[in-house]
Protein backbone atom coordinates (compact mmCIF):
# COMPACT_ATOMS: atom_id res chain seq x y z
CA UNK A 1 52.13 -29.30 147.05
CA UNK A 2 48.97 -27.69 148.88
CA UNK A 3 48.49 -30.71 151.08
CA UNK A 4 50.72 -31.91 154.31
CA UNK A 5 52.37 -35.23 153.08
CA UNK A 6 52.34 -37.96 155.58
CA UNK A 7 54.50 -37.53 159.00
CA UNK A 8 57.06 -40.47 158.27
CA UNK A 9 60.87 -41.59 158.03
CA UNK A 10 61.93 -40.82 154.45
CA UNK A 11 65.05 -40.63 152.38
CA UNK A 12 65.85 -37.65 149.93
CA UNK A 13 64.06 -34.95 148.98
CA UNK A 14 62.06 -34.48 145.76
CA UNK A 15 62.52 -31.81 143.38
CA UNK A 16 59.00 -30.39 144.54
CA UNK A 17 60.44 -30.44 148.61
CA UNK A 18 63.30 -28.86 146.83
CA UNK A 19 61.84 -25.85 144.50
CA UNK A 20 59.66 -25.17 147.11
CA UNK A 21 62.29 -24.45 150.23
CA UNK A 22 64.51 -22.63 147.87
CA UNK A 23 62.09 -20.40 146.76
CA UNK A 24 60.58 -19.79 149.87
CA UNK A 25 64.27 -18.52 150.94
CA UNK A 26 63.94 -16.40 148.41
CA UNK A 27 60.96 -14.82 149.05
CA UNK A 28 61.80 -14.32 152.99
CA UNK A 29 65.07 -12.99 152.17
CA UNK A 30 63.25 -10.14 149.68
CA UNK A 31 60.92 -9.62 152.72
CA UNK A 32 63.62 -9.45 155.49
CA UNK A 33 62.11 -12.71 156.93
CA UNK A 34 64.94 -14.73 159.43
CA UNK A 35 65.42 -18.27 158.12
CA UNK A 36 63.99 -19.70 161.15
CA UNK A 37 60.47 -19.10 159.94
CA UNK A 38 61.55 -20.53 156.20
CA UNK A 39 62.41 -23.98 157.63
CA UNK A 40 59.08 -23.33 159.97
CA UNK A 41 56.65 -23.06 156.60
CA UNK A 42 58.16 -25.61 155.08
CA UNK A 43 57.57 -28.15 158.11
CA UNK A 44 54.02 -26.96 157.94
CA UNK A 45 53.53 -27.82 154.21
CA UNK A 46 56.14 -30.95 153.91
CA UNK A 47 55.41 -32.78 157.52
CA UNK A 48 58.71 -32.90 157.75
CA UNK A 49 60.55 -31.71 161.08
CA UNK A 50 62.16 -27.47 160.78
CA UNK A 51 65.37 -29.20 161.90
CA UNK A 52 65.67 -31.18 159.20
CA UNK A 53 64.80 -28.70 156.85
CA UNK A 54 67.30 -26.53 158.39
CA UNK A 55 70.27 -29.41 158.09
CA UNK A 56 69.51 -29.58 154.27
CA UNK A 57 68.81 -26.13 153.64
CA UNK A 58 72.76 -25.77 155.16
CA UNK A 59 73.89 -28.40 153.61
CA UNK A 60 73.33 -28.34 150.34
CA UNK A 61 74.30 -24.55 150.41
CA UNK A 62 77.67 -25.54 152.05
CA UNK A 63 77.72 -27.76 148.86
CA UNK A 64 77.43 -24.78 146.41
CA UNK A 65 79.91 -22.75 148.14
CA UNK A 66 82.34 -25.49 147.83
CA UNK A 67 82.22 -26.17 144.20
C-alpha cells in the first residue's frame, strides 16, 4: 500500500485501509504521537480526506466499546 490510491468518492474501507490505520495508531500511541497526525499519514498514503479517517477511526472504536 506504498502508492496514493486515486482521490475519489468511495464506499467502505478495505482490510488493507483498515490494518494499516490501526496499526499506525498503534505505533503513534507507543511514540506519544497525538491522533491528529495518525489520520494525517493515513490521508497521505490512502488519498482519502484526515476527516474521514478521523470519523471511522471513532467510529468503529465507539463500536468496540459498545459490544
Amino acid at each position: 500500500m506504498e502508492q496514493a490510491i486515486t482521490r475519489g468518492r468511495r464506499t467502505g474501507w478495505s482490510d488493507d485501509e483498515s490494518r494499516l490505520l490501526w496499526e499506525t495508531a498503534d505505533e503513534a500511541q507507543q511514540q506519544g504521537l497525538p491522533l491528529k497526525a495518525v489520520f494525517e499519514r493515513i490521508a497521505e498514503k490512502t488519498g482519502r480526506r484526515p476527516n474521514s479517517i478521523r470519523n471511522y477511526y471513532y467510529a468503529v472504536s465507539y463500536t468496540h466499546l459498545t459490544l
